[in-house]
N, C-alpha and C. Protein backbone atom coordinates (compact mmCIF):
# COMPACT_ATOMS: atom_id res chain seq x y z
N UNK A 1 -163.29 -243.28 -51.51
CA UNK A 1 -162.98 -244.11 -50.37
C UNK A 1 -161.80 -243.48 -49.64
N UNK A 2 -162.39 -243.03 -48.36
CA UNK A 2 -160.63 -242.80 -47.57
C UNK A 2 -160.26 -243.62 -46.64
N UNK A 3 -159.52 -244.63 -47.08
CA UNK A 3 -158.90 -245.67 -46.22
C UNK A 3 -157.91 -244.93 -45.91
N UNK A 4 -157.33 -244.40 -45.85
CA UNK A 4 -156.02 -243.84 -45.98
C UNK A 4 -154.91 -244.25 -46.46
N UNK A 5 -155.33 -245.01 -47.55
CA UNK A 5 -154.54 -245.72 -48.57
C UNK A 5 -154.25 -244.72 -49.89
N UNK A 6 -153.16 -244.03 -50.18
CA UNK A 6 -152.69 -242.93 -51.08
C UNK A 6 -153.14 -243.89 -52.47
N UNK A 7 -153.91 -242.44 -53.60
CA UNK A 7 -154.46 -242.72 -54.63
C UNK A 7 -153.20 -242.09 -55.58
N UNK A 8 -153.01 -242.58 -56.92
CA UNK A 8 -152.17 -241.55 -57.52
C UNK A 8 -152.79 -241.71 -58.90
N UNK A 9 -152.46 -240.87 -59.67
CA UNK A 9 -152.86 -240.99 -60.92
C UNK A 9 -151.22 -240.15 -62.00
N UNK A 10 -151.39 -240.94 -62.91
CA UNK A 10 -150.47 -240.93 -63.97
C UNK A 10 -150.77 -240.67 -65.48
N UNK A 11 -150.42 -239.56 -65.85
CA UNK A 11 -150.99 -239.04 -67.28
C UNK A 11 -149.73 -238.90 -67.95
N UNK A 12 -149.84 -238.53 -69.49
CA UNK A 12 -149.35 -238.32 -70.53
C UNK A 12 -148.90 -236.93 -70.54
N UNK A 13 -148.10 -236.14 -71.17
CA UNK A 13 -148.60 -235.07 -71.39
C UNK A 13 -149.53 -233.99 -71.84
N UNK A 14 -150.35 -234.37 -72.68
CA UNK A 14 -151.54 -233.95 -72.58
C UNK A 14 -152.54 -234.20 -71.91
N UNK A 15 -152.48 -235.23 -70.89
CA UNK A 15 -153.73 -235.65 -70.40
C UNK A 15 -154.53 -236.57 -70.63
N UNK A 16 -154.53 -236.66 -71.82
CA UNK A 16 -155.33 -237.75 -72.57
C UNK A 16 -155.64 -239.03 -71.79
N UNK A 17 -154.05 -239.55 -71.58
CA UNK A 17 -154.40 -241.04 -71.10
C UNK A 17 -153.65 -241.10 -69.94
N UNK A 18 -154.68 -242.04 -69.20
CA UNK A 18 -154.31 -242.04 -67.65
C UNK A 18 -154.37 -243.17 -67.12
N UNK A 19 -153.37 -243.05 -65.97
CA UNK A 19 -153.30 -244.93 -64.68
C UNK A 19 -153.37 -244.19 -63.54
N UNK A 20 -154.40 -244.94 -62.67
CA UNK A 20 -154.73 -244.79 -61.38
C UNK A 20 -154.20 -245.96 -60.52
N UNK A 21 -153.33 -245.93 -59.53
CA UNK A 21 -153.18 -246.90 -58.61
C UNK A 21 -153.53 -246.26 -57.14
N UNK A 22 -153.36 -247.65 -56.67
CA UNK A 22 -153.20 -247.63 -55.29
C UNK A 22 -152.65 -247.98 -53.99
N UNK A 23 -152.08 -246.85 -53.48
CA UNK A 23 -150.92 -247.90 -52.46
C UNK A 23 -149.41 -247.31 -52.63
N UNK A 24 -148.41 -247.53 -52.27
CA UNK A 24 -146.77 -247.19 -52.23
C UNK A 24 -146.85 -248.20 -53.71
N UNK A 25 -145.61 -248.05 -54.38
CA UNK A 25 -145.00 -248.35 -55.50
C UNK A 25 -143.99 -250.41 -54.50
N UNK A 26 -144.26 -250.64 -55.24
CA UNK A 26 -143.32 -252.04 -54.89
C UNK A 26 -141.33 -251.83 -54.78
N UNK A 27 -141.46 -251.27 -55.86
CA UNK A 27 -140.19 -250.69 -56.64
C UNK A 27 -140.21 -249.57 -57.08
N UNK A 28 -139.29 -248.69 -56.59
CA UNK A 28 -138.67 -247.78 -58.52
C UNK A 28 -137.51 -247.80 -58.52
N UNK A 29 -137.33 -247.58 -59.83
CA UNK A 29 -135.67 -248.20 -60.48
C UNK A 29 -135.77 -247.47 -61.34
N UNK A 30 -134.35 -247.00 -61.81
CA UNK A 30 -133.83 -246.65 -63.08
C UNK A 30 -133.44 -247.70 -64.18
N UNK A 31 -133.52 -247.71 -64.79
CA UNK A 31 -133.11 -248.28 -66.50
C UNK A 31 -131.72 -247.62 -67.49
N UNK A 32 -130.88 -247.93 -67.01
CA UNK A 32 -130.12 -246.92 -68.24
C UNK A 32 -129.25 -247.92 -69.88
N UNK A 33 -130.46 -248.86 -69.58
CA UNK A 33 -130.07 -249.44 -71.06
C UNK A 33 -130.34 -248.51 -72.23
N UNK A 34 -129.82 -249.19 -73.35
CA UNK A 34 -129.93 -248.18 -74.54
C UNK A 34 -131.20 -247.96 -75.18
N UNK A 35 -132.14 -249.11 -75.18
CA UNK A 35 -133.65 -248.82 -75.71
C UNK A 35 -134.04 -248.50 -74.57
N UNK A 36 -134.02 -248.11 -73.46
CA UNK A 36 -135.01 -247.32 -72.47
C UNK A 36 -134.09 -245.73 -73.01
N UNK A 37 -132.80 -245.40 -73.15
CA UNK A 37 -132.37 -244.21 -73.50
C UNK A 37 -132.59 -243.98 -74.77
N UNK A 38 -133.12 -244.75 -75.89
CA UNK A 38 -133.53 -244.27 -77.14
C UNK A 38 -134.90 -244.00 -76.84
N UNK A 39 -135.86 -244.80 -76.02
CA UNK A 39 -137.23 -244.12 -75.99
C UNK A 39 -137.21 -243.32 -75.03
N UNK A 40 -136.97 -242.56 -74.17
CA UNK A 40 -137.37 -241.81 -73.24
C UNK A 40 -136.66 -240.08 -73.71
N UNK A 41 -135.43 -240.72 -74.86
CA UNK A 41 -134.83 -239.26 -74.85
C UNK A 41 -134.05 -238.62 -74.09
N UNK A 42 -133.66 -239.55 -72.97
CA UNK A 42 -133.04 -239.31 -71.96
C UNK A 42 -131.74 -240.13 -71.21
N UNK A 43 -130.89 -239.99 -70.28
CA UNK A 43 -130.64 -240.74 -69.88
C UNK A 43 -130.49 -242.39 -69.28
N UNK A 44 -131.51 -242.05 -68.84
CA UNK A 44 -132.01 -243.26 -68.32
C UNK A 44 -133.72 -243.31 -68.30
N UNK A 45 -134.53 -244.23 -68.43
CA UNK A 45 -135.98 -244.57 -67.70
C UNK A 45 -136.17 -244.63 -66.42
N UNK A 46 -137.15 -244.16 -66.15
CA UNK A 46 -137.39 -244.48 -64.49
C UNK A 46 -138.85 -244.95 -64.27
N UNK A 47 -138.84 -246.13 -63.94
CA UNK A 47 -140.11 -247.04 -63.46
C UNK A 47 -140.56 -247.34 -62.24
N UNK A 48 -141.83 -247.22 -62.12
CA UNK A 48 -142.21 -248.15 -60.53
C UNK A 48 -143.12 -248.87 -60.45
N UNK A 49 -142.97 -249.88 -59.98
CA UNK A 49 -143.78 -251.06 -59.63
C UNK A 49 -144.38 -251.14 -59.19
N UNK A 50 -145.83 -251.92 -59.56
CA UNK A 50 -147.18 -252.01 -58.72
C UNK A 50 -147.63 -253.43 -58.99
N UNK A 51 -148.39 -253.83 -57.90
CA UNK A 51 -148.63 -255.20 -58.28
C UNK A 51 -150.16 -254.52 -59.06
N UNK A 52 -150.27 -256.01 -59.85
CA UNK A 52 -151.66 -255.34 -60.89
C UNK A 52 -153.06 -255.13 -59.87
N UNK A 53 -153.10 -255.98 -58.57
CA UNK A 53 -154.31 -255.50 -57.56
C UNK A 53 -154.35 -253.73 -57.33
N UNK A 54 -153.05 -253.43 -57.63
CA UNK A 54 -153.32 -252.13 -56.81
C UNK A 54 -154.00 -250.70 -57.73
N UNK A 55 -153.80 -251.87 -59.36
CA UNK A 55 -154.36 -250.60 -60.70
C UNK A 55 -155.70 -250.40 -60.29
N UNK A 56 -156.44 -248.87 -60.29
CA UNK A 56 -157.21 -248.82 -60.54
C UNK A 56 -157.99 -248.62 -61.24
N UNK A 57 -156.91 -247.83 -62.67
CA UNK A 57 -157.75 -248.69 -63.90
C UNK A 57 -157.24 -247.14 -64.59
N UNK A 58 -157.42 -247.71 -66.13
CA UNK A 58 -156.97 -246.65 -67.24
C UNK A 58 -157.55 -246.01 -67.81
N UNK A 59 -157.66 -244.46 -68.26
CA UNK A 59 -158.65 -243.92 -68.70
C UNK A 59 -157.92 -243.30 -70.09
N UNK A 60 -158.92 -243.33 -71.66
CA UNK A 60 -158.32 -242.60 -72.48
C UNK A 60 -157.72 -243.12 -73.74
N UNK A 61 -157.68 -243.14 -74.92
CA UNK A 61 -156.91 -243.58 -76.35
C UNK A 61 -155.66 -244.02 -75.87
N UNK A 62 -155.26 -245.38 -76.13
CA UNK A 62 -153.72 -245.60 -76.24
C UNK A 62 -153.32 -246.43 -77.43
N UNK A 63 -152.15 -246.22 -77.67
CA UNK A 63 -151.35 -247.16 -78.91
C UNK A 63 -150.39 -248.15 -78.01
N UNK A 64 -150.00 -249.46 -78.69
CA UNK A 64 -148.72 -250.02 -77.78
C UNK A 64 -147.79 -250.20 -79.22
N UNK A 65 -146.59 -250.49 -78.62
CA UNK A 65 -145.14 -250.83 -78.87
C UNK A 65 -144.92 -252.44 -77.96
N UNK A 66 -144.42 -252.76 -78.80
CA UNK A 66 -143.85 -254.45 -78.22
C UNK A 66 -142.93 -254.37 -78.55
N UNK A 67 -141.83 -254.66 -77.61
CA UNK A 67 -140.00 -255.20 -78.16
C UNK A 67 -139.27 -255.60 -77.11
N UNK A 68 -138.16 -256.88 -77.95
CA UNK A 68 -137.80 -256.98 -76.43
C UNK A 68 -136.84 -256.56 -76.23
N UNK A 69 -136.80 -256.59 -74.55
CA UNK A 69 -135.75 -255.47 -73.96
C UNK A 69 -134.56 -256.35 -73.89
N UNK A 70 -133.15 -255.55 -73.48
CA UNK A 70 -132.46 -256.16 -73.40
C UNK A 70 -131.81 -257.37 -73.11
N UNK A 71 -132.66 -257.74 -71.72
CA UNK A 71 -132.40 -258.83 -71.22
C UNK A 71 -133.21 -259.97 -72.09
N UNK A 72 -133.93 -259.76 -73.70
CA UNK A 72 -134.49 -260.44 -74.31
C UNK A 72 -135.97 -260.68 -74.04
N UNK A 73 -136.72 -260.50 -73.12
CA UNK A 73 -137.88 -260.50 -73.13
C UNK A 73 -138.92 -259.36 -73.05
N UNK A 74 -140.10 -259.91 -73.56
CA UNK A 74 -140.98 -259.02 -74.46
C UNK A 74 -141.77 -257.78 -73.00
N UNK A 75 -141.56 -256.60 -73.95
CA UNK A 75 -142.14 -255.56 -73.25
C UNK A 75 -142.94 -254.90 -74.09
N UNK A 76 -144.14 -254.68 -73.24
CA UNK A 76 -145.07 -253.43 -74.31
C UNK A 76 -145.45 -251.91 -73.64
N UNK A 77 -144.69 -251.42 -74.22
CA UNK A 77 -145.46 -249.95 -73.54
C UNK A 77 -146.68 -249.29 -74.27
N UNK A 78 -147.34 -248.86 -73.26
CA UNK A 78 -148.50 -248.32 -73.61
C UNK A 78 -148.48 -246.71 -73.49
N UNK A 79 -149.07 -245.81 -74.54
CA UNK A 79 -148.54 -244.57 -75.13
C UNK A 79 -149.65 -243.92 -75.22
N UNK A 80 -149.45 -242.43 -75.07
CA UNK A 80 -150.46 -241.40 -75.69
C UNK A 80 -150.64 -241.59 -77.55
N UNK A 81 -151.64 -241.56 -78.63
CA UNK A 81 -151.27 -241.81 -79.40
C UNK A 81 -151.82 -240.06 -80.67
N UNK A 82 -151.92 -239.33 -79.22
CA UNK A 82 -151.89 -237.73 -79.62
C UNK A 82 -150.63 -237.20 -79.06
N UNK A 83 -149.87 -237.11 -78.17
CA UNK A 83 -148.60 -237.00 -77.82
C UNK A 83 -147.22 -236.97 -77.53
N UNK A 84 -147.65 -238.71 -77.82
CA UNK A 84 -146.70 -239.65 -77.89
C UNK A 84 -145.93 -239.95 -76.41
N UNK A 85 -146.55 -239.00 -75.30
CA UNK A 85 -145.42 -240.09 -73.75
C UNK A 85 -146.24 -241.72 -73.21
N UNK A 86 -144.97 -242.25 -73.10
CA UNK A 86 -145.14 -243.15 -72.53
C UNK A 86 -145.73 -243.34 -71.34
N UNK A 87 -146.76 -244.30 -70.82
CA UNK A 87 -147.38 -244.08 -69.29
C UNK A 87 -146.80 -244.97 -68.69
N UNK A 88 -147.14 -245.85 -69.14
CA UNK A 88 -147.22 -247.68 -68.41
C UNK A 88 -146.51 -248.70 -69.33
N UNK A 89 -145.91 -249.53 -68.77
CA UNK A 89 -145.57 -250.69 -69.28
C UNK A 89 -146.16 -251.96 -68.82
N UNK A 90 -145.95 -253.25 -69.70
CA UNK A 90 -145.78 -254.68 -69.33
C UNK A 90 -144.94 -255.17 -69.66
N UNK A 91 -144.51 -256.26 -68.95
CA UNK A 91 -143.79 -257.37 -69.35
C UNK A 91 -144.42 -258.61 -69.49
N UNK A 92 -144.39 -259.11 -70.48
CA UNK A 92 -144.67 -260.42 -70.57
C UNK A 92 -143.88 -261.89 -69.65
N UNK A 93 -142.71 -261.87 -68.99
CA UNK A 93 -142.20 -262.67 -68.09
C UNK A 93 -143.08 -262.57 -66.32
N UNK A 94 -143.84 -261.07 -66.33
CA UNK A 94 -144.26 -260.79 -65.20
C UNK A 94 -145.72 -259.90 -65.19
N UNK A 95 -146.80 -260.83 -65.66
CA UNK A 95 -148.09 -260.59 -65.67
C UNK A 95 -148.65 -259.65 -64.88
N UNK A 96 -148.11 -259.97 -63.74
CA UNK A 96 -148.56 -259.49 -62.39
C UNK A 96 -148.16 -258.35 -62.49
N UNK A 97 -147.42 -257.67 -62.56
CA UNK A 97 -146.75 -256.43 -62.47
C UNK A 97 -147.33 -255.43 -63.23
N UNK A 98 -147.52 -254.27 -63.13
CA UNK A 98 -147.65 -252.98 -63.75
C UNK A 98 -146.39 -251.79 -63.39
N UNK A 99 -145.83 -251.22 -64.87
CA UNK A 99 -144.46 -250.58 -64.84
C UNK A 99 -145.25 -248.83 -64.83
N UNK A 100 -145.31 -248.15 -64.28
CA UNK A 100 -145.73 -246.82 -64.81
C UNK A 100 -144.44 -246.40 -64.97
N UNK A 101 -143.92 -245.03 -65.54
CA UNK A 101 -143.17 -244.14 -66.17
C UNK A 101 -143.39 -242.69 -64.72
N UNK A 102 -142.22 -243.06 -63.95
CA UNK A 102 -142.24 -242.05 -62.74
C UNK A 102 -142.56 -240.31 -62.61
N UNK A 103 -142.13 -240.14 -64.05
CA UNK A 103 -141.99 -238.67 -64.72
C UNK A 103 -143.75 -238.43 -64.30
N UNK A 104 -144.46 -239.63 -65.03
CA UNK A 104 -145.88 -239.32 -65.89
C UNK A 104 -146.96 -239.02 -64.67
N UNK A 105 -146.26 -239.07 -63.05
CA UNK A 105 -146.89 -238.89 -62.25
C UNK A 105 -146.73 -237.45 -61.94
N UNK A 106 -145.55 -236.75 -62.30
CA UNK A 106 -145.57 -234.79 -62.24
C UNK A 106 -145.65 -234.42 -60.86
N UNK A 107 -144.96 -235.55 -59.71
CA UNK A 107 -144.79 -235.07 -58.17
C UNK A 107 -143.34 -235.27 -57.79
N UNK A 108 -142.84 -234.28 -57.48
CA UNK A 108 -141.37 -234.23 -57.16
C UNK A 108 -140.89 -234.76 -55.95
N UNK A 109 -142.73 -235.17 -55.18
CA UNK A 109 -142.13 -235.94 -53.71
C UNK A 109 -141.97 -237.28 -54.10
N UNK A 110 -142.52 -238.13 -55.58
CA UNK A 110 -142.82 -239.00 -55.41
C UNK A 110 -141.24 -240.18 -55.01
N UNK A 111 -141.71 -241.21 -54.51
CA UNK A 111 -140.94 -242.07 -53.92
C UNK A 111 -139.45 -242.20 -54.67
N UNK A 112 -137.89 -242.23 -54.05
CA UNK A 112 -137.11 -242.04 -55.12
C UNK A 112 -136.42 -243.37 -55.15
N UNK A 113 -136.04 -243.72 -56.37
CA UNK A 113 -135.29 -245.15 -57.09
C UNK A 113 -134.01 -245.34 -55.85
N UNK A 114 -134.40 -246.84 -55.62
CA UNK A 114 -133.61 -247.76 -54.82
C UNK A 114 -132.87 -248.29 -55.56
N UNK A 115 -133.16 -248.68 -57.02
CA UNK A 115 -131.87 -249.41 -57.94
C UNK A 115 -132.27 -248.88 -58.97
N UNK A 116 -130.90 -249.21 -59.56
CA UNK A 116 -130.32 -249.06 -61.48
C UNK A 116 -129.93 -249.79 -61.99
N UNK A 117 -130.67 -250.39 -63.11
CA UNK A 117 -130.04 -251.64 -63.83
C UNK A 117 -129.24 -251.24 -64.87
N UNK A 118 -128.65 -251.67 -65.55
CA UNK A 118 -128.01 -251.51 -66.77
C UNK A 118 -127.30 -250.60 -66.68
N UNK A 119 -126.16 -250.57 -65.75
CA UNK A 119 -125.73 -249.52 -65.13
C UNK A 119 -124.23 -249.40 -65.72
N UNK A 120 -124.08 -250.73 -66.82
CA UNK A 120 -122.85 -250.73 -67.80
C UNK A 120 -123.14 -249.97 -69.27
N UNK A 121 -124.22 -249.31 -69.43
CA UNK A 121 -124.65 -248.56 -70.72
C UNK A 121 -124.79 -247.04 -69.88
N UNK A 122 -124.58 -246.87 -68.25
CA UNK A 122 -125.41 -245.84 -67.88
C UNK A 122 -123.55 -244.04 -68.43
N UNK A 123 -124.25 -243.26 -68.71
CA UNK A 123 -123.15 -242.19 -68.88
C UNK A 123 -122.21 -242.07 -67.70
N UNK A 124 -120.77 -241.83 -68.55
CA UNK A 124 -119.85 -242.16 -66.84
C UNK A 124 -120.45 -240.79 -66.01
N UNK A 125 -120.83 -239.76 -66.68
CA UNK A 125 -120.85 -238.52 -66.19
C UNK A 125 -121.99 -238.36 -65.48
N UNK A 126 -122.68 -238.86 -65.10
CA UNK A 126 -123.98 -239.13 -64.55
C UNK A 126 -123.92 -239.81 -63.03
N UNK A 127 -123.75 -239.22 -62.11
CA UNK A 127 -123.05 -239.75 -60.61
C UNK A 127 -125.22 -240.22 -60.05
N UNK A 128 -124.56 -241.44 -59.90
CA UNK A 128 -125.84 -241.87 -58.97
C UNK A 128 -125.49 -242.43 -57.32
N UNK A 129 -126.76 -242.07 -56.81
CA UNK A 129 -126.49 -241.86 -54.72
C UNK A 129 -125.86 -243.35 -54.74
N UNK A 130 -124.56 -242.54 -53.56
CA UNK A 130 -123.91 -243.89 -53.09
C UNK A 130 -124.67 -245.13 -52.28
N UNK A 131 -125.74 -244.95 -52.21
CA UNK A 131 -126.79 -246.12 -51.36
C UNK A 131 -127.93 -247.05 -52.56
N UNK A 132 -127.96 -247.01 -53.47
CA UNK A 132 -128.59 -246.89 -55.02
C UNK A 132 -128.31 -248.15 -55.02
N UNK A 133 -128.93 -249.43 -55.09
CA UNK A 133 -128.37 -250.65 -55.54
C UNK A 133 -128.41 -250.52 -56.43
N UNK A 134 -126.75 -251.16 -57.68
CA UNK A 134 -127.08 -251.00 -59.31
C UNK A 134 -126.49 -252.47 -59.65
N UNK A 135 -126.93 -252.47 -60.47
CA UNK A 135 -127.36 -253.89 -61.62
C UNK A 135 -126.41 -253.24 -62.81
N UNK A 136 -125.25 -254.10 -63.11
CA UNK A 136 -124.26 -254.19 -64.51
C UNK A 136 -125.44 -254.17 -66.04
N UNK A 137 -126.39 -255.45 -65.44
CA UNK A 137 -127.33 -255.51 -66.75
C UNK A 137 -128.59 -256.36 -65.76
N UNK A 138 -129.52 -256.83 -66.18
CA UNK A 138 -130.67 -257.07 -65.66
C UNK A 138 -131.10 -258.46 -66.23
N UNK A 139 -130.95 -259.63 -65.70
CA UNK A 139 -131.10 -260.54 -66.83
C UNK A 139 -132.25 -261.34 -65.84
């Protein structure tokens, strides 16, 4: 279909498992709480938001993880379970929503983070753009 509505697709590192949406992202944001920096290995997480109309759907083996995040409520990410990267998330407070993992899309144009939550766990050494709305913690 070319509406001219942008398709994207989001894989793992191997490939294996994949999310197709459709449309601009709602959100992306950074995460620099400590369980998004214990799972990612990194600094911070970086997520973007889709409302769930816009999935077009998942292809491929996955495992999940459930825990809750800081702000106490339940998150599940959904995983390569030959690889181990993270693709996609849920939250259970927000049905509607689909979280992909910004990395797992592998485009350096893609849209860049308007906010940072948890920006009281984030490294002092880590300078984020002075226009960046940030969040102390995310509750």
């Amino acid at each position: 279909m070319d509406d001219g509505v942008i398709e994207r697709t989001a894989a793992c590192a191997c490939g294996q498992l994949s999310i197709r949406v459709r449309g601009e992202p709602l959100r992306v944001g950074m995460c620099h709480c400590l369980k998004c920096q214990r799972r990612t290995g990194s600094l911070f997480g970086a997520g973007c938001f889709f409302d769930m109309a816009q999935v077009v759907g998942t292809s491929g083996a996955e495992s999940t993880y459930s825990r809750p995040g800081d702000s106490g409520r339940s998150v599940t990410f959904h995983f390569c379970p030959g690889c181990g990267s993270s693709v996609f998330w849920t939250r259970d407070h927000r049905p509607d929503l689909m979280t992909i993992a910004v990395g797992a899309f592998a485009d350096p144009m893609f849209p860049r983070s308007t906010v940072a939550f948890w920006t009281e766990h984030r490294h002092a050494w880590l300078a984020l753009p002075e226009d960046l709305a940030t969040f102390a913690r995310n509750s």
